[in-house]
C-alpha atoms as a PDB file:
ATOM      1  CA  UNK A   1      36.818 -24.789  79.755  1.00  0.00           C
ATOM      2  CA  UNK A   2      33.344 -25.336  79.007  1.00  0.00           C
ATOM      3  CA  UNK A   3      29.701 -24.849  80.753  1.00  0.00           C
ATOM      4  CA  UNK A   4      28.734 -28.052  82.038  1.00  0.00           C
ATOM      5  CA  UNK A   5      26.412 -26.509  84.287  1.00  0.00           C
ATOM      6  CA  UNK A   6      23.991 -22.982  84.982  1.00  0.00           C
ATOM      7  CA  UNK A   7      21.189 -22.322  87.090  1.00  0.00           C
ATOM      8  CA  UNK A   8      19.142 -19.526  88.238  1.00  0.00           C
ATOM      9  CA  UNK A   9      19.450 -18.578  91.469  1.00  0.00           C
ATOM     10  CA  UNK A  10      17.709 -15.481  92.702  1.00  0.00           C
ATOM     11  CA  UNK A  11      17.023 -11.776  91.250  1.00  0.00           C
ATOM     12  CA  UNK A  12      17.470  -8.910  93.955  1.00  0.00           C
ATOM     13  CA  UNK A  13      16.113  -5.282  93.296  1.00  0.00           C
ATOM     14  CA  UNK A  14      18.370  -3.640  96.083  1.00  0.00           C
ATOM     15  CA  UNK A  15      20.855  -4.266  98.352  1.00  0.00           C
ATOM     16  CA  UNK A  16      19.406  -6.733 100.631  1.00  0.00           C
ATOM     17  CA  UNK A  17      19.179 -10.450  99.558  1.00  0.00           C
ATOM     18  CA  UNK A  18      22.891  -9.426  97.456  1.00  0.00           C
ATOM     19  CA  UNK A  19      24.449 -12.811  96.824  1.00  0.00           C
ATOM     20  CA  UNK A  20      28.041 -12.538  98.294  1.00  0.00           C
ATOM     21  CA  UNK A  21      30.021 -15.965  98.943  1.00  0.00           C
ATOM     22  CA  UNK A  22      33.655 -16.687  97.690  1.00  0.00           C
ATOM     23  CA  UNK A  23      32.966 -17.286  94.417  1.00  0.00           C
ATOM     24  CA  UNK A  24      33.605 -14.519  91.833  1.00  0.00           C
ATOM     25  CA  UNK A  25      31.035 -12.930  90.090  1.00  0.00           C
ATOM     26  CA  UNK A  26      31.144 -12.288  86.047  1.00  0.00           C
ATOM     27  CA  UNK A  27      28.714  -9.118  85.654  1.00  0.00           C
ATOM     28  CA  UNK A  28      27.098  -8.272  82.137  1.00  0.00           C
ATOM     29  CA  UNK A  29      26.579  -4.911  82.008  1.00  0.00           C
ATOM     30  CA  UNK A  30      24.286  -2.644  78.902  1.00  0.00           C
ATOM     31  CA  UNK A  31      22.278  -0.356  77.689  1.00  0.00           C
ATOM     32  CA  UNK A  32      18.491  -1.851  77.296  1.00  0.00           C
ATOM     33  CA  UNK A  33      18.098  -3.656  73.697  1.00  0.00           C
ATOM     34  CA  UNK A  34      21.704  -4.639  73.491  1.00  0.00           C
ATOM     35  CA  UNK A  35      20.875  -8.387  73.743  1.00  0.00           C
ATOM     36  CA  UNK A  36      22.548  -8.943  77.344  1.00  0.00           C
ATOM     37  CA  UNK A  37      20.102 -11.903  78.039  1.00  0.00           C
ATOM     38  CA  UNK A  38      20.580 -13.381  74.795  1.00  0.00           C
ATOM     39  CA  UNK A  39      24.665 -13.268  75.253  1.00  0.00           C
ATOM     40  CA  UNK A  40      24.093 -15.329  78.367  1.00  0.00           C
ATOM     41  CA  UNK A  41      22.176 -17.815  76.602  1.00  0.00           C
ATOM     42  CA  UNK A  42      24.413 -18.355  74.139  1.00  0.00           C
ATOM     43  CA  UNK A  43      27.113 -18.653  76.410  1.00  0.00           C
ATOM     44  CA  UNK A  44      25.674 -21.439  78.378  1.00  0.00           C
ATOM     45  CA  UNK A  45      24.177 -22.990  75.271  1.00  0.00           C
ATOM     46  CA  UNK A  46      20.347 -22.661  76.754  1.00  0.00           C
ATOM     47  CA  UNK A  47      17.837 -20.621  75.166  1.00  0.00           C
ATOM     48  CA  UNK A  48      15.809 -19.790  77.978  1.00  0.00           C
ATOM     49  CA  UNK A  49      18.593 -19.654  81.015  1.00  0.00           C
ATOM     50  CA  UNK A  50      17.967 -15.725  81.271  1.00  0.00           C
ATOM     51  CA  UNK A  51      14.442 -14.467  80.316  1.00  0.00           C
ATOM     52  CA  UNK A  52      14.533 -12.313  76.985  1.00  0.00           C
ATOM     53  CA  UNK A  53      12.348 -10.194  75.770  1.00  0.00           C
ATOM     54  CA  UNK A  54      11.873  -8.199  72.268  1.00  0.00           C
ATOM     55  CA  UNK A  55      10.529  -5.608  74.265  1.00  0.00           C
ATOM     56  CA  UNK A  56      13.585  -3.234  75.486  1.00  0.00           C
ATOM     57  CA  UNK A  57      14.229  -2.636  79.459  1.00  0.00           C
ATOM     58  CA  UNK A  58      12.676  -6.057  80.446  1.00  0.00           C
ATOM     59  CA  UNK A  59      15.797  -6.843  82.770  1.00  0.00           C
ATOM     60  CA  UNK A  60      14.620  -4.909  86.267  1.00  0.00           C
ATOM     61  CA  UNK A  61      16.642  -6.754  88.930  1.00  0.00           C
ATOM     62  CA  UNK A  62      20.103  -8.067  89.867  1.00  0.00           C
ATOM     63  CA  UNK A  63      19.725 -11.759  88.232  1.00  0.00           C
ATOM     64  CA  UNK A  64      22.430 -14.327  89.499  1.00  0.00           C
ATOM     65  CA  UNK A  65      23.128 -17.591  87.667  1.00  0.00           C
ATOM     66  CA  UNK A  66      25.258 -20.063  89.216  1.00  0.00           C
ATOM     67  CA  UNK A  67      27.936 -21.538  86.631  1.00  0.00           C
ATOM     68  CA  UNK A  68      29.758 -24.653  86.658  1.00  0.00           C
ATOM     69  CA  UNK A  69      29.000 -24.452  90.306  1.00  0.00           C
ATOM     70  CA  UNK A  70      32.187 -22.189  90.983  1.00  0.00           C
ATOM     71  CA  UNK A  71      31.257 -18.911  89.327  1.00  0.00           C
ATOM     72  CA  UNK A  72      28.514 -16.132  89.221  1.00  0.00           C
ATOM     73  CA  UNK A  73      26.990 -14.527  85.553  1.00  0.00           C
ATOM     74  CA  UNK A  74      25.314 -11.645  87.010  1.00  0.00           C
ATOM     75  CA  UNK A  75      22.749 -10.173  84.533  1.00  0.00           C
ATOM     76  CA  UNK A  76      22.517  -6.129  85.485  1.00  0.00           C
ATOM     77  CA  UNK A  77      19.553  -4.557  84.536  1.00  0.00           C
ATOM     78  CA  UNK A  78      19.671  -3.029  81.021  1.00  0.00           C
ATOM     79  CA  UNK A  79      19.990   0.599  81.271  1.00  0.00           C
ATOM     80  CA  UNK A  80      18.229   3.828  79.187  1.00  0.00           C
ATOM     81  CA  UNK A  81      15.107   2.195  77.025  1.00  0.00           C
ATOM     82  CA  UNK A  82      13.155   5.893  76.686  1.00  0.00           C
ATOM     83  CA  UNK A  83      10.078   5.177  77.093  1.00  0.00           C
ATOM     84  CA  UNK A  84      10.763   4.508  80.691  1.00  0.00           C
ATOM     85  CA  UNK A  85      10.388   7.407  83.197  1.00  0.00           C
ATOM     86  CA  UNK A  86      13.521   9.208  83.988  1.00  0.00           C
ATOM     87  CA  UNK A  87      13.068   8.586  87.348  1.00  0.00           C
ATOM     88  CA  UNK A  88      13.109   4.565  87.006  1.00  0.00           C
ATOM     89  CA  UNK A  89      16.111   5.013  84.558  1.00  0.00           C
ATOM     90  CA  UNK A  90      18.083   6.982  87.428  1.00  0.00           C
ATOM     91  CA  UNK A  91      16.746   4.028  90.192  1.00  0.00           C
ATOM     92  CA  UNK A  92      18.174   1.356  87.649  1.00  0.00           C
ATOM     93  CA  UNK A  93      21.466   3.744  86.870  1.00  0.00           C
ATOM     94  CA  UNK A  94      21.807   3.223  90.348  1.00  0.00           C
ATOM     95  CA  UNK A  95      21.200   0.096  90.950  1.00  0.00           C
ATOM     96  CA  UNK A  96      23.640  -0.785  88.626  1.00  0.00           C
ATOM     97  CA  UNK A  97      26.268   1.411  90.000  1.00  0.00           C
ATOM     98  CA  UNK A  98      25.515   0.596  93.538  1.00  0.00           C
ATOM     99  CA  UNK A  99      26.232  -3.523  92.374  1.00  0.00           C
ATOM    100  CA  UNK A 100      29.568  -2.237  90.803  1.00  0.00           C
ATOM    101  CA  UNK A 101      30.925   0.550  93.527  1.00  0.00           C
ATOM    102  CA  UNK A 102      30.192  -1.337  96.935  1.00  0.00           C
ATOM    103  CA  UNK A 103      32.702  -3.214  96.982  1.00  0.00           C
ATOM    104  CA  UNK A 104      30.055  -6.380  98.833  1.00  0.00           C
ATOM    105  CA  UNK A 105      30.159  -8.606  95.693  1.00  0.00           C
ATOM    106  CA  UNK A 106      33.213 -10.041  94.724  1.00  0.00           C
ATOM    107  CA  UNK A 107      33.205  -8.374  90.786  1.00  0.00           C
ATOM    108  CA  UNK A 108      35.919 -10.671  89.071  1.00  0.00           C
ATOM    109  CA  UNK A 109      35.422  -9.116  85.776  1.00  0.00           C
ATOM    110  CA  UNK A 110      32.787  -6.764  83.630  1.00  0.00           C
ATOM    111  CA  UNK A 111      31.517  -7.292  80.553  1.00  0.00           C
ATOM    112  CA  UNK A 112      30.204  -4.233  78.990  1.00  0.00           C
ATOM    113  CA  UNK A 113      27.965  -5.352  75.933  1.00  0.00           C
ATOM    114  CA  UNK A 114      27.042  -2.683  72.790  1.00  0.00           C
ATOM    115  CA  UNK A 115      25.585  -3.636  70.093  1.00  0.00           C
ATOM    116  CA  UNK A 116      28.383  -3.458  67.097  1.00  0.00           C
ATOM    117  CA  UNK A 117      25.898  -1.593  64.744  1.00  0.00           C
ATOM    118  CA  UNK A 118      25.179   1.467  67.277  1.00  0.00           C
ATOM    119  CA  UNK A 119      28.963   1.539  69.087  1.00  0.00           C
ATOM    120  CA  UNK A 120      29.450   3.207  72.222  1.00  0.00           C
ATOM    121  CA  UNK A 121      27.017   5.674  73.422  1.00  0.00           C
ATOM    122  CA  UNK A 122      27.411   7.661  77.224  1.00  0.00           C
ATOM    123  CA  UNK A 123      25.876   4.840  79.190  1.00  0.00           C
ATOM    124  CA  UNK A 124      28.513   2.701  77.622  1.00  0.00           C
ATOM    125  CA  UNK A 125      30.921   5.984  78.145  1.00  0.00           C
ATOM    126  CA  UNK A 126      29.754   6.320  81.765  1.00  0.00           C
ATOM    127  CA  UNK A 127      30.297   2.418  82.656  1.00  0.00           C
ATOM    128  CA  UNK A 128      33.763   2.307  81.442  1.00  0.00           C
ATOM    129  CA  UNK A 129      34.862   5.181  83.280  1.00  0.00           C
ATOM    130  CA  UNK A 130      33.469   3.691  86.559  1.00  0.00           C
ATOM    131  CA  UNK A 131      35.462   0.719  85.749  1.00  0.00           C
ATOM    132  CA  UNK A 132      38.572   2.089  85.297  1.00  0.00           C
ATOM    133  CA  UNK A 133      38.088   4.116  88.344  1.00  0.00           C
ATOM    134  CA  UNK A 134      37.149   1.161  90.657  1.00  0.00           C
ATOM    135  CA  UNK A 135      39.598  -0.987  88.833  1.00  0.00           C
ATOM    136  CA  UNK A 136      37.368  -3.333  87.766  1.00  0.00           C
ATOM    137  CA  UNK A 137      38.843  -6.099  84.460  1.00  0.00           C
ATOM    138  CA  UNK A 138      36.537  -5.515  82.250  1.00  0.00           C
ATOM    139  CA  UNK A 139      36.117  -6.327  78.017  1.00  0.00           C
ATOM    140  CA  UNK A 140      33.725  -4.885  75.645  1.00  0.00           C
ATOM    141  CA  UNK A 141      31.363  -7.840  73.769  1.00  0.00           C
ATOM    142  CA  UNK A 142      30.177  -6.313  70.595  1.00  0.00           C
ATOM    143  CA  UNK A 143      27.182  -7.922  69.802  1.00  0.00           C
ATOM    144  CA  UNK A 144      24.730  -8.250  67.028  1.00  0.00           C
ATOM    145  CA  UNK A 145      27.641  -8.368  64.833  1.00  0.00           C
ATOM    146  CA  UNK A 146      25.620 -10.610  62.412  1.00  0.00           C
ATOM    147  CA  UNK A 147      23.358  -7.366  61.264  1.00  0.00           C
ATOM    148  CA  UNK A 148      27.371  -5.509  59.839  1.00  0.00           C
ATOM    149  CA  UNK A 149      29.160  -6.886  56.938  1.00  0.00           C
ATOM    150  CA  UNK A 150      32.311  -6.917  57.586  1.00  0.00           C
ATOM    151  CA  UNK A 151      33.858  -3.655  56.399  1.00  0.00           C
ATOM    152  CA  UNK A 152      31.209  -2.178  58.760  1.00  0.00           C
ATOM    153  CA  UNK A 153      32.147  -4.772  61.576  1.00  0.00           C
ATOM    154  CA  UNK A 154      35.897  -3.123  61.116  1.00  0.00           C
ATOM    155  CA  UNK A 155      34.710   0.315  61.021  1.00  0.00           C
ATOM    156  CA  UNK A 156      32.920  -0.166  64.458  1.00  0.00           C
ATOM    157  CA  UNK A 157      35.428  -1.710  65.975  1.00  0.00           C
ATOM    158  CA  UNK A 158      37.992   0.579  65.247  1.00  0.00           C
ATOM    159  CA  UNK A 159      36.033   3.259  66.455  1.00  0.00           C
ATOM    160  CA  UNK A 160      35.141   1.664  69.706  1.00  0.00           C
ATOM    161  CA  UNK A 161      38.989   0.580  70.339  1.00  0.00           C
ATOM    162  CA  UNK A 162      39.871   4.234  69.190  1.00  0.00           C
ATOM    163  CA  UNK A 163      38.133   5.711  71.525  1.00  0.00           C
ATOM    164  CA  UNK A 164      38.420   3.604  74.778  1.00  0.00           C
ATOM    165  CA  UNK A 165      42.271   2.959  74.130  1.00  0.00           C
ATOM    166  CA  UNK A 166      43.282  -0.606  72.443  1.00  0.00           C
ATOM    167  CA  UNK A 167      44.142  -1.906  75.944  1.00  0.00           C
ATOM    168  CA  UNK A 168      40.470  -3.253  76.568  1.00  0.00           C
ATOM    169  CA  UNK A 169      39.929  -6.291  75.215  1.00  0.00           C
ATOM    170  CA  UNK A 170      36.982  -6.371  72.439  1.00  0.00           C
ATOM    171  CA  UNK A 171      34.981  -9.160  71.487  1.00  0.00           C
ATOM    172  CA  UNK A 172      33.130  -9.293  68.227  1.00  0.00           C
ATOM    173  CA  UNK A 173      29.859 -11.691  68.634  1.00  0.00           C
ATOM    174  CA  UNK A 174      26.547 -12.053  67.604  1.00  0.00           C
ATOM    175  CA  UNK A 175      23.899 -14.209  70.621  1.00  0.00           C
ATOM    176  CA  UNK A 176      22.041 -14.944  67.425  1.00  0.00           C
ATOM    177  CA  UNK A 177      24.205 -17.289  65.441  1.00  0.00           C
ATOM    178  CA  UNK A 178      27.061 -17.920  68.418  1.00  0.00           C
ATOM    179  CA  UNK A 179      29.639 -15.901  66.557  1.00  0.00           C
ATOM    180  CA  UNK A 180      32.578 -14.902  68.902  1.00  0.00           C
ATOM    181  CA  UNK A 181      31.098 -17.079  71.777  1.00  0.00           C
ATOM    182  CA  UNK A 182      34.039 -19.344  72.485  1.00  0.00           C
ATOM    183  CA  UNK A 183      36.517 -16.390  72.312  1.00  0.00           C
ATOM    184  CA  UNK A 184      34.179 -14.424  74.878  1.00  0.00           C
ATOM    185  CA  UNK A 185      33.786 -17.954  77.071  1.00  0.00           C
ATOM    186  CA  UNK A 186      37.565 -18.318  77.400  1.00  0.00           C
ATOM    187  CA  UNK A 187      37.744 -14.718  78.586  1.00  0.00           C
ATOM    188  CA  UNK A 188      35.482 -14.939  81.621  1.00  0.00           C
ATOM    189  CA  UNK A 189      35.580 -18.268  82.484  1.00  0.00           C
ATOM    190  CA  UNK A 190      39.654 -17.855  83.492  1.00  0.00           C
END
């Protein structure tokens, strides 16, 4: 299956306005920096779909893109850029958790991007577990695979799959050059 289709719909920055109808909801899901815009881009094949931005934390609301006119990519804010104030990093942390734990939006499956280079760090850690626990499907996108050569790439891989268990699904990709995007595209559009 391919994208034939995207569109912005709305951004929400709490839980009024959250878009719940029957059709499931894809959430990406990061620490700030780790190119979550930019893996939504590439996955639709537009550049500008989801607002980027070199500067880290830009991401402050719920942002829903309709998909082939069946499905939800939910962009989550990106989470932990320091020079933030801890108290909007908690409001975000949230945020984010509040989207996730409700139990309003009909969460068909996570995506938890890292960037390959850095691997997992706690806000990663932290997701993960409150997948599991909710029983949320989730895979790990590994992005900005492009900056590793490739004993690196194998290195960082086998540490993330070491320590979240070799269960989860991991996807090697880079948003720059489209590495790894049909792989990840087959995943979450099922």
């Amino acid at each position: 299956m391919e994208i034939t289709s995207a569109q912005f719909i709305r951004g929400v920055v709490g839980s009024h306005n959250l878009l719940v109808d029957e059709k499931p909801q894809v959430a990406f899901v990061g620490r700030s920096n780790v190119g979550k815009s930019s893996v939504i881009n590439m996955l639709v094949g537009q550049k500008s779909l989801v607002h980027s931005s070199s500067t880290p934390g830009k991401t402050q609301e719920i942002n829903f893109f309709l998909i082939n006119d069946r499905l939800y990519f939910v962009d989550l804010p990106g989470y932990g850029y320091a020079k933030t104030g801890l108290k909007h990093r908690e409001k975000l942390r949230r945020l984010i958790l509040w989207y996730l734990i409700s139990g309003e939006a009909p969460v068909s499956k996570v995506v938890v991007i890292t960037d390959a280079k850095a691997g997992l760090r706690d806000f990663d850690r932290e997701m993960i577990g409150v997948l599991q626990e909710y029983e949320h499907p989730f895979v790990i996108a590994a992005n900005k695979i492009d900056k590793l050569n490739q004993k690196e790439l194998h290195r960082s891989l086998k540490l993330i799959s070491e320590e979240i268990g070799d269960w989860v699904k991991i996807f090697p990709i880079s948003a720059k050059t489209g590495k790894g995007k049909n792989a990840l595209l087959k995943e979450v559009l099922l």
